[in-house]
N, C-alpha and C. Protein backbone atom coordinates (compact mmCIF):
# COMPACT_ATOMS: atom_id res chain seq x y z
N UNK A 1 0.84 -1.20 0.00
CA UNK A 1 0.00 0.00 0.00
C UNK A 1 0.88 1.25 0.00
N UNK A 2 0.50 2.35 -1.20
CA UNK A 2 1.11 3.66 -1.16
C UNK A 2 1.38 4.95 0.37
N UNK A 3 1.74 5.01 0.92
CA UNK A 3 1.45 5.64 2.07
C UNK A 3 1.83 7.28 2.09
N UNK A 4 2.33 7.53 0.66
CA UNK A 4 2.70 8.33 0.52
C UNK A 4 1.33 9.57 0.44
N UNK A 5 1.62 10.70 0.81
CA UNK A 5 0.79 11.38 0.83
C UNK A 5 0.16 12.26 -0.34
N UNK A 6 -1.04 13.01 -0.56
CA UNK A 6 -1.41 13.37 -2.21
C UNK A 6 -2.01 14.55 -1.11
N UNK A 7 -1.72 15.85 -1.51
CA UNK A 7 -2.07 17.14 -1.36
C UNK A 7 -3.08 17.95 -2.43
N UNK A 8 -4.11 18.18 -2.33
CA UNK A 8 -4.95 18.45 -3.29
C UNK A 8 -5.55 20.26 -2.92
N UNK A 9 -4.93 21.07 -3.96
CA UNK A 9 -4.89 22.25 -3.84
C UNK A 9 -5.42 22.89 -4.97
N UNK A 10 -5.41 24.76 -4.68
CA UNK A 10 -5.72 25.35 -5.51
C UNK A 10 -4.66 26.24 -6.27
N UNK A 11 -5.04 27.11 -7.25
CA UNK A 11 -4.42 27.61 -7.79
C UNK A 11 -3.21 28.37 -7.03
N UNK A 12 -1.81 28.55 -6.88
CA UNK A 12 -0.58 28.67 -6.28
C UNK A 12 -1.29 30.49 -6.27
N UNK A 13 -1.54 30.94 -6.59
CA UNK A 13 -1.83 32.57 -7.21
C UNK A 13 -2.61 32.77 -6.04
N UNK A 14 -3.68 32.22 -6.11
CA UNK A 14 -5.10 33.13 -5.51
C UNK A 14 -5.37 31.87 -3.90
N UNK A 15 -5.26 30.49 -3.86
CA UNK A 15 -5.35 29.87 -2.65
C UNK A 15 -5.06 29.88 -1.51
N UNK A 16 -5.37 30.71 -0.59
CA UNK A 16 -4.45 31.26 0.75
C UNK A 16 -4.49 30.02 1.13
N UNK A 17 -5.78 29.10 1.44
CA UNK A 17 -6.08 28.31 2.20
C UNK A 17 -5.06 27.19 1.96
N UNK A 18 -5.18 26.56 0.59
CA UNK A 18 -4.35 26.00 0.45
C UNK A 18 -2.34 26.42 0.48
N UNK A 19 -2.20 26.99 0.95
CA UNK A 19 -1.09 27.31 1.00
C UNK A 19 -0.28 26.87 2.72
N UNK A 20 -1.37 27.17 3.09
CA UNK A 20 -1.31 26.76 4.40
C UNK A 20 -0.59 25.34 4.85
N UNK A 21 -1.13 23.97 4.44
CA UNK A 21 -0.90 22.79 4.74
C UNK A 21 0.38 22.56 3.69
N UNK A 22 0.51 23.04 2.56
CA UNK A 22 1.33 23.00 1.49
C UNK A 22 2.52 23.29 2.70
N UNK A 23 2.52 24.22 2.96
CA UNK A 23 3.55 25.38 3.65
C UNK A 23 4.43 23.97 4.81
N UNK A 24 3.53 23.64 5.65
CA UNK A 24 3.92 22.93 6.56
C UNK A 24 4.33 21.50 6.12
N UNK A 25 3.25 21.12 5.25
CA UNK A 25 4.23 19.60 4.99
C UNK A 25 5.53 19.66 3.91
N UNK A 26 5.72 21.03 3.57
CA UNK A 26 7.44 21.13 3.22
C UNK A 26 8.50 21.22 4.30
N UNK A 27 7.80 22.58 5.37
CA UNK A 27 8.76 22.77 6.13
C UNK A 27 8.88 21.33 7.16
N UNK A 28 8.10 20.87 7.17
CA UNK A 28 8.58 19.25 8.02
C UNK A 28 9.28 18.47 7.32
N UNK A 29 9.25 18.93 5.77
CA UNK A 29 10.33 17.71 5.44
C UNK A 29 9.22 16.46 4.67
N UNK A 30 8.50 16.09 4.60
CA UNK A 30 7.24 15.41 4.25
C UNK A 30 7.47 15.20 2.46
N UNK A 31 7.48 13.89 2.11
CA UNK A 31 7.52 13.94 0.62
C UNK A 31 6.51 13.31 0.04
N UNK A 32 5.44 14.42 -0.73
CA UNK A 32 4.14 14.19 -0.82
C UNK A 32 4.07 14.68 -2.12
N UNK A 33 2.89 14.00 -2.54
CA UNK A 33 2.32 14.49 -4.17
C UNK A 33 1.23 15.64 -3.75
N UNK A 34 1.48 16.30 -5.04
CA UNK A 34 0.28 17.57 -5.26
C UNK A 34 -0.40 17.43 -6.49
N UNK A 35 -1.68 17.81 -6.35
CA UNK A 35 -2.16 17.34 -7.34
C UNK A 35 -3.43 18.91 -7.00
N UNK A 36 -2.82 19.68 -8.47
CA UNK A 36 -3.39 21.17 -8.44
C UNK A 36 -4.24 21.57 -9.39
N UNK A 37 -5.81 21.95 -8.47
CA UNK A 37 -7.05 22.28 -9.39
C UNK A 37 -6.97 23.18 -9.62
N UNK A 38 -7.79 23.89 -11.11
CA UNK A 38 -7.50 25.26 -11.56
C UNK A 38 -9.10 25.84 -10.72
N UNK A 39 -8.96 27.03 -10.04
CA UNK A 39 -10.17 27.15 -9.35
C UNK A 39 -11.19 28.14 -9.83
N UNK A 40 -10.74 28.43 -11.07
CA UNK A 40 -11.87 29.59 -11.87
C UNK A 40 -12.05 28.59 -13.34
N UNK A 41 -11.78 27.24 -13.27
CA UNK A 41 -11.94 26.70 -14.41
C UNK A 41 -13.12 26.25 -13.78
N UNK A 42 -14.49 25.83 -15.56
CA UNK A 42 -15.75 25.57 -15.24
C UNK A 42 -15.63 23.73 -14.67
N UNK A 43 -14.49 23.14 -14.73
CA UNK A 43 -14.94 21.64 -14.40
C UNK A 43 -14.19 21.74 -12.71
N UNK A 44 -13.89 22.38 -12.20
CA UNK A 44 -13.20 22.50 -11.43
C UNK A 44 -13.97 21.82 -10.25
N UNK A 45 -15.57 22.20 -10.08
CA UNK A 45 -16.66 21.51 -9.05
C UNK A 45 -16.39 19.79 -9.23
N UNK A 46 -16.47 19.85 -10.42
CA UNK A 46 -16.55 18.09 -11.27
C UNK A 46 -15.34 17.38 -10.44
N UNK A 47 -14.18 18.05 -10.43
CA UNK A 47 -12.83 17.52 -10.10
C UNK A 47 -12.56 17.53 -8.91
N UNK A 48 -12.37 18.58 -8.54
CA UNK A 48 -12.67 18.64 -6.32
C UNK A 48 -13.40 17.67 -6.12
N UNK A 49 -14.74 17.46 -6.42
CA UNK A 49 -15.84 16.56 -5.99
C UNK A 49 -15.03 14.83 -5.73
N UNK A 50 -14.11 15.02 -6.62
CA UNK A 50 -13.22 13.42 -6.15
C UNK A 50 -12.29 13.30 -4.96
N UNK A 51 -11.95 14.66 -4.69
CA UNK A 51 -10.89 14.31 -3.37
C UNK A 51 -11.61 14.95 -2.23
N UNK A 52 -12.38 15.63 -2.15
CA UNK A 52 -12.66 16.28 -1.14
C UNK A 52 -14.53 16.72 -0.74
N UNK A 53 -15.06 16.37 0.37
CA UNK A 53 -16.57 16.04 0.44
C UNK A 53 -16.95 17.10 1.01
N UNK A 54 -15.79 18.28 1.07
CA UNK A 54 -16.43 19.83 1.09
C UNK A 54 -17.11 20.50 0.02
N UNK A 55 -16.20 19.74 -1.50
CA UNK A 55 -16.10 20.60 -2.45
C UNK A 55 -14.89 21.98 -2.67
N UNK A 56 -14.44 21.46 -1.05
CA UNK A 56 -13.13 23.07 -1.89
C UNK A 56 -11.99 22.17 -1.39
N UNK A 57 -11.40 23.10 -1.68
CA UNK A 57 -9.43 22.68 -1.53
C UNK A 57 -8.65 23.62 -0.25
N UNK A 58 -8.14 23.48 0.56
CA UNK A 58 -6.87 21.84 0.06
C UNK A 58 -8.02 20.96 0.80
N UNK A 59 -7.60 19.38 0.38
CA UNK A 59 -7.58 18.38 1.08
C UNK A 59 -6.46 17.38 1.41
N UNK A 60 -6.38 16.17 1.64
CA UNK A 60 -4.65 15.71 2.28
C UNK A 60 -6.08 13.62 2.38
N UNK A 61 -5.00 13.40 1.68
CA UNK A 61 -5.59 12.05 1.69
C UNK A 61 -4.25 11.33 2.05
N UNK A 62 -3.78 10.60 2.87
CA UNK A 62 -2.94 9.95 3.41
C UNK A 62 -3.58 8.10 3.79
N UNK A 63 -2.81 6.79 3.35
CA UNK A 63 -2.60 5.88 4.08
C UNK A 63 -4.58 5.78 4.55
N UNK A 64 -5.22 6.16 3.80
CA UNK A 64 -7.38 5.72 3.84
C UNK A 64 -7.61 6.80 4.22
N UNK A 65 -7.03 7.86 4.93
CA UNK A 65 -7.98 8.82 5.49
C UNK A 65 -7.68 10.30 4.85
N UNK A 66 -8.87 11.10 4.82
CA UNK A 66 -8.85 12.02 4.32
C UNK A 66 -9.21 13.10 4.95
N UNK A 67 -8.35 14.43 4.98
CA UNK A 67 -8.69 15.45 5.42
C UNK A 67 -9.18 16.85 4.95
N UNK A 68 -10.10 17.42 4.54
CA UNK A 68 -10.36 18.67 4.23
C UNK A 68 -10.45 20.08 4.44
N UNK A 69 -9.92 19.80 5.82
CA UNK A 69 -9.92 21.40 5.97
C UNK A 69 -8.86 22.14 6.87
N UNK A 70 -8.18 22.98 5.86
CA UNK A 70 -6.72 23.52 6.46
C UNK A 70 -6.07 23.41 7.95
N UNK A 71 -7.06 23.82 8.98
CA UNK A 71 -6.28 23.90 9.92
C UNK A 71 -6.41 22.35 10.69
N UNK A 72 -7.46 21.79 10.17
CA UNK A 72 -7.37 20.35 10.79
C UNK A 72 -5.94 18.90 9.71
N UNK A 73 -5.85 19.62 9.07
CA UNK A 73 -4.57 19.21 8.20
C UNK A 73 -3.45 19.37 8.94
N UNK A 74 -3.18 20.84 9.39
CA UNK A 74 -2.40 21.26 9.77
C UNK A 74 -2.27 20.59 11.50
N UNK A 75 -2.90 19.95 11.67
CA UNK A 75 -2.99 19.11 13.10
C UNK A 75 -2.63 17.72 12.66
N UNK A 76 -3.54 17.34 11.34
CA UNK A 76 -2.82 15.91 10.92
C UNK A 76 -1.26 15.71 10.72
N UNK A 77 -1.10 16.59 10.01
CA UNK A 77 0.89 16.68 10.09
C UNK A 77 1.48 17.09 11.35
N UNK A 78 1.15 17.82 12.11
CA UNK A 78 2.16 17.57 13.55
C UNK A 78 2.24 16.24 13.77
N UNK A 79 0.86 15.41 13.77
CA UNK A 79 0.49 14.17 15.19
C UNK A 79 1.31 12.96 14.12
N UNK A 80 0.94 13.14 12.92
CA UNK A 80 1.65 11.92 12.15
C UNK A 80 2.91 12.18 11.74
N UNK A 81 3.88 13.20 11.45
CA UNK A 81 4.75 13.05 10.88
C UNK A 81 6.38 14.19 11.64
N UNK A 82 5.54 14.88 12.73
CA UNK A 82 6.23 15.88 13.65
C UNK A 82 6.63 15.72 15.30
N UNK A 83 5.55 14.23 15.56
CA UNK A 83 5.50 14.13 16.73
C UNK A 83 4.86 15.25 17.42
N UNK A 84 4.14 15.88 17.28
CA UNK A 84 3.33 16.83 17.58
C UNK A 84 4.30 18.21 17.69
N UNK A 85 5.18 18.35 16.92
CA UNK A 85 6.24 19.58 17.17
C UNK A 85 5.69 20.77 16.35
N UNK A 86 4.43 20.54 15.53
CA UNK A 86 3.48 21.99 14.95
C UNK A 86 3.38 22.92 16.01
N UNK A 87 2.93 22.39 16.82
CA UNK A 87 2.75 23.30 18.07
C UNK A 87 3.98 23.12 19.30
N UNK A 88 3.94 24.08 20.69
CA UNK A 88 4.53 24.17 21.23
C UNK A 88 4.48 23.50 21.94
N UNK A 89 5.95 22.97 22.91
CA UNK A 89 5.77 21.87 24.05
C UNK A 89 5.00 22.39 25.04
N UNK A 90 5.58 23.84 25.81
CA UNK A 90 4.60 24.23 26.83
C UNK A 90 3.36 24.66 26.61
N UNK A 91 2.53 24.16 27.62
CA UNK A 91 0.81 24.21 27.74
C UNK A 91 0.69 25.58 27.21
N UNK A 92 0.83 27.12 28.22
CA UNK A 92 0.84 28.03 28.13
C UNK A 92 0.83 28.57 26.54
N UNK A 93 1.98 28.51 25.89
CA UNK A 93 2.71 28.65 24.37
C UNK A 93 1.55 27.83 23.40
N UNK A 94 1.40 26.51 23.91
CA UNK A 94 0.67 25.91 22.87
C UNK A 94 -0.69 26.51 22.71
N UNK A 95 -1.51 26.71 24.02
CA UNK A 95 -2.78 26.86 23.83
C UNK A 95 -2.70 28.47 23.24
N UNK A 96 -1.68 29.20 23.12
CA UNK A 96 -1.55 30.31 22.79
C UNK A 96 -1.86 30.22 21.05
N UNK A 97 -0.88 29.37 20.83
CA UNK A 97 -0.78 29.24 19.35
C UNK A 97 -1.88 28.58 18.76
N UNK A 98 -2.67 27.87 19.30
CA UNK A 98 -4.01 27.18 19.01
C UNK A 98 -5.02 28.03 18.64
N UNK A 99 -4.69 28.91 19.92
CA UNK A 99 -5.93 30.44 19.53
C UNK A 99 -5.92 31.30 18.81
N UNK A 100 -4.49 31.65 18.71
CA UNK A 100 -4.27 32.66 17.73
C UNK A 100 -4.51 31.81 15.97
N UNK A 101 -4.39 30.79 16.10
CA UNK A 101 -4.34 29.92 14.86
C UNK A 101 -6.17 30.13 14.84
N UNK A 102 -6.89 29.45 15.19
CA UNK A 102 -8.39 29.73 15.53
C UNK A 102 -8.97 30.98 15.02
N UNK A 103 -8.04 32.38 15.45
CA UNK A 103 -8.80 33.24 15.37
C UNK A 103 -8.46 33.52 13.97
N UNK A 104 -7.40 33.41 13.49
CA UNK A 104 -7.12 33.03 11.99
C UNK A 104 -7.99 33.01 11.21
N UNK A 105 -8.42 31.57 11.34
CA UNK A 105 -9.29 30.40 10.56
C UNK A 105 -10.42 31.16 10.72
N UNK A 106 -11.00 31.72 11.68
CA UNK A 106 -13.12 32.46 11.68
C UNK A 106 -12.66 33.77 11.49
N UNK A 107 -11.58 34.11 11.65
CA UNK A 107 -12.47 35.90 11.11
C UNK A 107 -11.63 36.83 10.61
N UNK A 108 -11.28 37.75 10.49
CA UNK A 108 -11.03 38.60 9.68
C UNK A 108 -11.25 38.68 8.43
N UNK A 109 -12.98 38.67 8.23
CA UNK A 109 -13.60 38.84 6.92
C UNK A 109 -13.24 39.64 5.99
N UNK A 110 -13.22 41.25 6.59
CA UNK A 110 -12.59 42.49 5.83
C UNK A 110 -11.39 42.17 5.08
N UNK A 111 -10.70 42.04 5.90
CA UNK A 111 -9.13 41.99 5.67
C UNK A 111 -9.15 40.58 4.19
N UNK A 112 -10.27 39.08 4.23
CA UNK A 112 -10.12 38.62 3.47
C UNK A 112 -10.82 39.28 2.50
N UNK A 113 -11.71 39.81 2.44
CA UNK A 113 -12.24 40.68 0.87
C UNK A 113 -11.45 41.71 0.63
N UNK A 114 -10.89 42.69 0.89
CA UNK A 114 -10.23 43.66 -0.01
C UNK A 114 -8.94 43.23 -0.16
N UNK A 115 -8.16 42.15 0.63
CA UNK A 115 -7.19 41.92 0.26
C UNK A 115 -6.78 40.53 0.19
N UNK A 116 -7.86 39.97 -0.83
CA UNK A 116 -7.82 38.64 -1.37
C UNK A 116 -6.46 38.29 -1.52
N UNK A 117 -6.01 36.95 -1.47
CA UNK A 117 -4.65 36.58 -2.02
C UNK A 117 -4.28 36.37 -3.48
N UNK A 118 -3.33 37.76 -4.14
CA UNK A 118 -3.35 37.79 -5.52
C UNK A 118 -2.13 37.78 -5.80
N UNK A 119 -1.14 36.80 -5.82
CA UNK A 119 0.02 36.95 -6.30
C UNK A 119 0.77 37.45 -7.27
N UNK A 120 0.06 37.60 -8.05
CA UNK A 120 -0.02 38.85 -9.43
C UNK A 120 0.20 40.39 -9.72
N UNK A 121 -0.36 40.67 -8.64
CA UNK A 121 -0.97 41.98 -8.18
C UNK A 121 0.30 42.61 -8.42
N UNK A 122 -0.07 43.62 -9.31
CA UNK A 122 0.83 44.86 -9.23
C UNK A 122 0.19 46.24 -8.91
N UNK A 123 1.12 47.43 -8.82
CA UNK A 123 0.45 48.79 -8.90
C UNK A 123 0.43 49.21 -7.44
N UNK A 124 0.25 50.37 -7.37
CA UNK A 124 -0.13 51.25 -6.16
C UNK A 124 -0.48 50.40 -4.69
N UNK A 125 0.34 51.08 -3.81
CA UNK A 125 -0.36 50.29 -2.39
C UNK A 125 -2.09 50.22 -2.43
N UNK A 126 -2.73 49.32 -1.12
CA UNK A 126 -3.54 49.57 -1.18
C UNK A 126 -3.87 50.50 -0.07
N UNK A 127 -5.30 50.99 0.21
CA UNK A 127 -5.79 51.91 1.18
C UNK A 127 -6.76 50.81 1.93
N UNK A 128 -6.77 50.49 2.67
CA UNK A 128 -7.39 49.36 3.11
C UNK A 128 -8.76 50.49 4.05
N UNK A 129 -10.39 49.98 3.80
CA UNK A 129 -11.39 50.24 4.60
C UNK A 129 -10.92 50.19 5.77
N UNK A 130 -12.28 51.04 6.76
CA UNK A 130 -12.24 51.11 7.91
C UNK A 130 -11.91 49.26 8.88
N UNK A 131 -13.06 48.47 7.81
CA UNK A 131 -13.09 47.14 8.92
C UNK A 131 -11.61 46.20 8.48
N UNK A 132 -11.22 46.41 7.37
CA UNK A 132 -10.18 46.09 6.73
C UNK A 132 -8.90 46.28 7.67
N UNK A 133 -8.78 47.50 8.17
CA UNK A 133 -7.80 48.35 8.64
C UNK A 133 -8.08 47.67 10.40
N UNK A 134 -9.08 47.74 10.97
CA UNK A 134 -9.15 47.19 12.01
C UNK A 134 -8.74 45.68 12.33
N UNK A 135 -9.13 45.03 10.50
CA UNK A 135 -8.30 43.37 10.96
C UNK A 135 -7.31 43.74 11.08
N UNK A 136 -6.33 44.40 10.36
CA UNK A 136 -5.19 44.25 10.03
C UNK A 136 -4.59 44.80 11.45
N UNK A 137 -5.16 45.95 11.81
CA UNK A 137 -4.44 46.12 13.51
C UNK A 137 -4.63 45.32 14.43
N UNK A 138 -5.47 43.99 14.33
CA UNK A 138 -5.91 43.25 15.03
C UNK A 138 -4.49 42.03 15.13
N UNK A 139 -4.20 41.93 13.63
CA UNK A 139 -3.00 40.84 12.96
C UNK A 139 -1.79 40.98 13.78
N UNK A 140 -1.34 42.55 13.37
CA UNK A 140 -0.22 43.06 14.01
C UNK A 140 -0.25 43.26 15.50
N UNK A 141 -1.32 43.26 16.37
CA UNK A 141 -1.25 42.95 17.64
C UNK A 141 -1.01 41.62 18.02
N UNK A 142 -1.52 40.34 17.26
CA UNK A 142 -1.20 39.17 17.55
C UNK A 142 0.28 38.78 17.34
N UNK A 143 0.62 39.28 16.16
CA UNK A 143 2.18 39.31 16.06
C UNK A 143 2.77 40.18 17.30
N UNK A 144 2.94 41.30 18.04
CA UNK A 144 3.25 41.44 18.69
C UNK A 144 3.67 40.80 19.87
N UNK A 145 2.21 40.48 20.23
CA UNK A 145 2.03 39.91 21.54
C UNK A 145 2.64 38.93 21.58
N UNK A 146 2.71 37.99 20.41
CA UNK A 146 3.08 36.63 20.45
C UNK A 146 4.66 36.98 20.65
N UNK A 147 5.18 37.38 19.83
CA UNK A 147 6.87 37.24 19.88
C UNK A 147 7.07 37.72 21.32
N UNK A 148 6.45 38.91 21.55
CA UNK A 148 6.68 39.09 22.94
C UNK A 148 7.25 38.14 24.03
N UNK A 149 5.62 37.25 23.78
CA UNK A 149 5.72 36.72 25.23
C UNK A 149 6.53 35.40 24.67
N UNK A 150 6.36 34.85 23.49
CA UNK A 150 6.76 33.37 23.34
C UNK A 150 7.43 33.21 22.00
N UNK A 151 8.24 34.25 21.46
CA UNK A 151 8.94 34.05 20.49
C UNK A 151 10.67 34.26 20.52
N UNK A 152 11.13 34.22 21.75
CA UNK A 152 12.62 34.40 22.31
C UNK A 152 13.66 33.36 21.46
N UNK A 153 12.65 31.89 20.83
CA UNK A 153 13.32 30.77 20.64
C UNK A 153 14.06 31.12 18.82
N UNK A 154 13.75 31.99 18.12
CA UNK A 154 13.86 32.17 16.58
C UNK A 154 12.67 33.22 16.56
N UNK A 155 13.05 33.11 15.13
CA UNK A 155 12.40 34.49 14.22
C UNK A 155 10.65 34.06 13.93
N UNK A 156 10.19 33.40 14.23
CA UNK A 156 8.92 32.91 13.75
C UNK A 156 8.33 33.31 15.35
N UNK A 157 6.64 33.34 14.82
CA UNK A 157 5.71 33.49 16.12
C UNK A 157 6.21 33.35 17.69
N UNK A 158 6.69 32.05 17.47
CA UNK A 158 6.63 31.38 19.21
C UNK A 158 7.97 30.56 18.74
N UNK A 159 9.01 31.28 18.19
CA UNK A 159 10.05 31.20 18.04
C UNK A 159 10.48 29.80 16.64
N UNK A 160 9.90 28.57 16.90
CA UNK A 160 10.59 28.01 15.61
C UNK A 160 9.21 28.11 14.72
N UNK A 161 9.56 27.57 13.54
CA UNK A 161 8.54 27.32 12.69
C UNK A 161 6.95 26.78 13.28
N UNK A 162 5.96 26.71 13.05
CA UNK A 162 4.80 25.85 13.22
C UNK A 162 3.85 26.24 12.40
N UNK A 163 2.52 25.67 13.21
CA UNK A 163 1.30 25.59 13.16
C UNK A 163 0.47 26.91 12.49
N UNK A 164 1.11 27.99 13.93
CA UNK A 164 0.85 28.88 13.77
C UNK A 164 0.88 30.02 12.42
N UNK A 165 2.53 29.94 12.21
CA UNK A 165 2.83 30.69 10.96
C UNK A 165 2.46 30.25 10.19
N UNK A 166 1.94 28.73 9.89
CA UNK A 166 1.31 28.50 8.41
C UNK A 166 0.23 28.93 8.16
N UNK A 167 -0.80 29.12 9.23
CA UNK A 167 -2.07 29.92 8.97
C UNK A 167 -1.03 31.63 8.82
N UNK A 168 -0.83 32.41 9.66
CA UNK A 168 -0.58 33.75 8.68
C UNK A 168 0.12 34.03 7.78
N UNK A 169 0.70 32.93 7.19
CA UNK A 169 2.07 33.01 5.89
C UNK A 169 1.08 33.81 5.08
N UNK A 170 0.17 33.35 4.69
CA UNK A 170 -0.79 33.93 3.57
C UNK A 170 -0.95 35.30 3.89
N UNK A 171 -1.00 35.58 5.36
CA UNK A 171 -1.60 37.00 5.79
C UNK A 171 0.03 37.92 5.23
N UNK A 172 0.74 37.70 5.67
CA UNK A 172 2.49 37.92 5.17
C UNK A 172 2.24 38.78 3.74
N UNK A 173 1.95 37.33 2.96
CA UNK A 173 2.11 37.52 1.99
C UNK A 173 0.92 38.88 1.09
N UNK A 174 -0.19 39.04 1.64
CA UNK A 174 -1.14 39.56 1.28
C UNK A 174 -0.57 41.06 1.59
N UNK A 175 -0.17 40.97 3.07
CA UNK A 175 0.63 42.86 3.55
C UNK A 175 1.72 42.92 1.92
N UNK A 176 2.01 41.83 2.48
CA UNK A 176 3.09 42.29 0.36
C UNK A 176 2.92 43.13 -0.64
N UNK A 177 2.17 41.96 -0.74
CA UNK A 177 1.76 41.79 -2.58
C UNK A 177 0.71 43.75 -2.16
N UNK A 178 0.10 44.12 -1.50
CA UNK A 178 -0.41 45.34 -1.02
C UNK A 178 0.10 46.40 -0.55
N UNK A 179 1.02 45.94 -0.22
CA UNK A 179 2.10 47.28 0.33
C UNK A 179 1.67 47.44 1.28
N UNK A 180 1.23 47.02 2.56
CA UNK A 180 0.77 47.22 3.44
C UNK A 180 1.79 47.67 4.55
N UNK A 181 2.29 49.09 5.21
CA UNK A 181 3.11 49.45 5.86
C UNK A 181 3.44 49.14 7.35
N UNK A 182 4.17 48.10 7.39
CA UNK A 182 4.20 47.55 8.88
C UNK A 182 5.12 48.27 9.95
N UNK A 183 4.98 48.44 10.85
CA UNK A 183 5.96 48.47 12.13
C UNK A 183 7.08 47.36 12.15
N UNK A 184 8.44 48.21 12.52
CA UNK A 184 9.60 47.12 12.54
C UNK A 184 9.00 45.36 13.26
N UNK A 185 8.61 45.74 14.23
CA UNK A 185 8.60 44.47 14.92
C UNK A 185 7.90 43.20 13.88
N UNK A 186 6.86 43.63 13.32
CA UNK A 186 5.81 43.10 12.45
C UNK A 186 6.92 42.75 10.73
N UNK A 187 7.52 43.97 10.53
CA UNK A 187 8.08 44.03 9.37
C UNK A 187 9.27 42.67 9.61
N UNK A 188 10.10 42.51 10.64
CA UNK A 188 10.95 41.93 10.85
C UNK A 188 10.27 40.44 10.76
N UNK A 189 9.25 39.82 11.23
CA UNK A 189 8.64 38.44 11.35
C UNK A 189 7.86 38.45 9.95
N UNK A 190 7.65 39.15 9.19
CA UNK A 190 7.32 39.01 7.44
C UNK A 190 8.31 39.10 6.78
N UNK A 191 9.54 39.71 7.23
CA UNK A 191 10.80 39.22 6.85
C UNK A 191 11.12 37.94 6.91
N UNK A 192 11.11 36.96 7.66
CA UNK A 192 11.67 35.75 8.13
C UNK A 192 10.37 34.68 7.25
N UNK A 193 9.05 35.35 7.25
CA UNK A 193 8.59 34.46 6.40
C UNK A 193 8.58 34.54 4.79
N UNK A 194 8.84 35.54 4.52
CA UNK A 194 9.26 35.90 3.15
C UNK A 194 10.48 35.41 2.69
N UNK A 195 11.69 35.03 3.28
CA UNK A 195 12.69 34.72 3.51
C UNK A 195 12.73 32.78 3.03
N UNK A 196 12.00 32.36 3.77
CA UNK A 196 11.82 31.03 3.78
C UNK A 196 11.74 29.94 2.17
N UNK A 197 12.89 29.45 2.03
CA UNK A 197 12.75 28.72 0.98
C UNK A 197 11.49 27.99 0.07
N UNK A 198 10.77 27.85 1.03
CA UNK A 198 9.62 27.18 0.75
C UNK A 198 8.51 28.30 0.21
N UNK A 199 8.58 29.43 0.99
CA UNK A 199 7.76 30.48 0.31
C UNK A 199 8.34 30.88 -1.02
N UNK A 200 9.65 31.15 -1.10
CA UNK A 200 10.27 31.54 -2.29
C UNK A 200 9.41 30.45 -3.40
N UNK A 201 9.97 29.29 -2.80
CA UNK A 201 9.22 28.20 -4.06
C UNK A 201 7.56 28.58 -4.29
N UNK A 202 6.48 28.62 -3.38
CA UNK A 202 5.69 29.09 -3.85
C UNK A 202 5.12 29.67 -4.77
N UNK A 203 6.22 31.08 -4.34
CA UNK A 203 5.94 32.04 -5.32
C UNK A 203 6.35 31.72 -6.55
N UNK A 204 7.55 31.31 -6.72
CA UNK A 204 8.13 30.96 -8.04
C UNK A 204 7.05 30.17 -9.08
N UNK A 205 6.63 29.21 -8.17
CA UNK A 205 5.71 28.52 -8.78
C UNK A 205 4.57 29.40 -9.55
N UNK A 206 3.72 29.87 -8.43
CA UNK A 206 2.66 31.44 -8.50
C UNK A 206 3.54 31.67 -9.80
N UNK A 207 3.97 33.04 -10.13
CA UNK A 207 4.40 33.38 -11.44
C UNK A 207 4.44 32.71 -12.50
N UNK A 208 4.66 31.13 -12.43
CA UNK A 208 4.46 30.64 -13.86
C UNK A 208 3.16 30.09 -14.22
N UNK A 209 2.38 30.07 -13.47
CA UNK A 209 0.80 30.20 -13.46
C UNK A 209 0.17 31.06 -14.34
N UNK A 210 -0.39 30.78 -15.62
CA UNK A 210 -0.91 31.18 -16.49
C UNK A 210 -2.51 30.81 -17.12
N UNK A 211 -3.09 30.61 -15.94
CA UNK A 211 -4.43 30.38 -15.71
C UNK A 211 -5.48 31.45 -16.41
């Protein structure tokens, strides 16, 4: 039996979501197939409909079981292939990063409509709305707080890589591609994820996307 894993995503350009689990089963090291739907193509419902019983992407089919939805992916790869090292050893740190990961995943609606993930995107910063502008001070307080209290260990959230940063890599990337003007502290931890080999590949990828 194949045990190897099949990653089922969206377009490298516009998929925050999927970028997420992508993100982490590189940085663990994980050698997995991808297998990438075009998500403004008309058969695209037809084709999702085989890997995934949401209907959207990513999903993660591993060894019979299947997972569909980003941040519970992102729990399947700690427990199977990290020893649970996505998250942090201490209670305190972990349940930190759980929440902040959480608050991720439900909300900052604004912030996802005007500043969809467009890897493309050129031209003028953006001016981000009132509720827009409030996620985004909401983001940069979580980044704060976090390095603050639990990021002494490295340049990421709660110091090494995880859980956590794979849900805001996308957010990273979106202040980008927008010009979105950060404070050193904030600027410095979108440094380190911008930085990251694996994002580089992303993007690289993104650009030759001709969808």
């Amino acid at each position: 039996m194949d045990n190897r894993p099949l990653l089922v995503i969206g377009d490298k350009t516009y998929s925050s979501w999927s970028l997420r689990p992508w993100l982490m089963l590189r940085q663990a090291g994980v050698d997995f197939d991808e297998k990438l739907l075009w998500l403004h193509r008309p058969e695209f419902r037809g084709e999702v409909a085989r890997y995934s019983p949401s209907g959207r992407v990513p999903a993660l089919h591993h060894a019979g079981v299947v997972v569909w939805e980003s941040l519970a992916i992102l729990e399947y790869i700690s427990e199977t292939w990290m020893a649970g090292r996505g998250w942090p050893q201490d209670p305190a740190a972990r349940a930190h990063a759980r929440a902040i990961a959480c608050e991720m995943h439900a909300g900052f609606a604004a912030l996802r409509r005007e500043l969809s993930l467009n890897l493309r995107r050129t031209g003028a910063p953006l001016t981000p709305g009132h509720d827009a502008t409030q996620d985004i001070r909401r983001v940069l307080a979580i980044w704060q707080d976090t390095r603050t209290r639990f990021g002494a260990g490295g340049p990421f959230l709660l110091g090494a890589f995880g859980c956590a940063d794979a849900m805001y890599a996308p957010v990273v990337l979106r202040f980008e591609v927008y010009g979105i003007d950060l404070p050193a502290p904030a600027r410095a931890y979108a440094d380190a994820i911008l930085a990251l080999p694996t994002v580089r590949e992303w993007r690289a990828a993104a650009a030759q996307e001709h969808d």
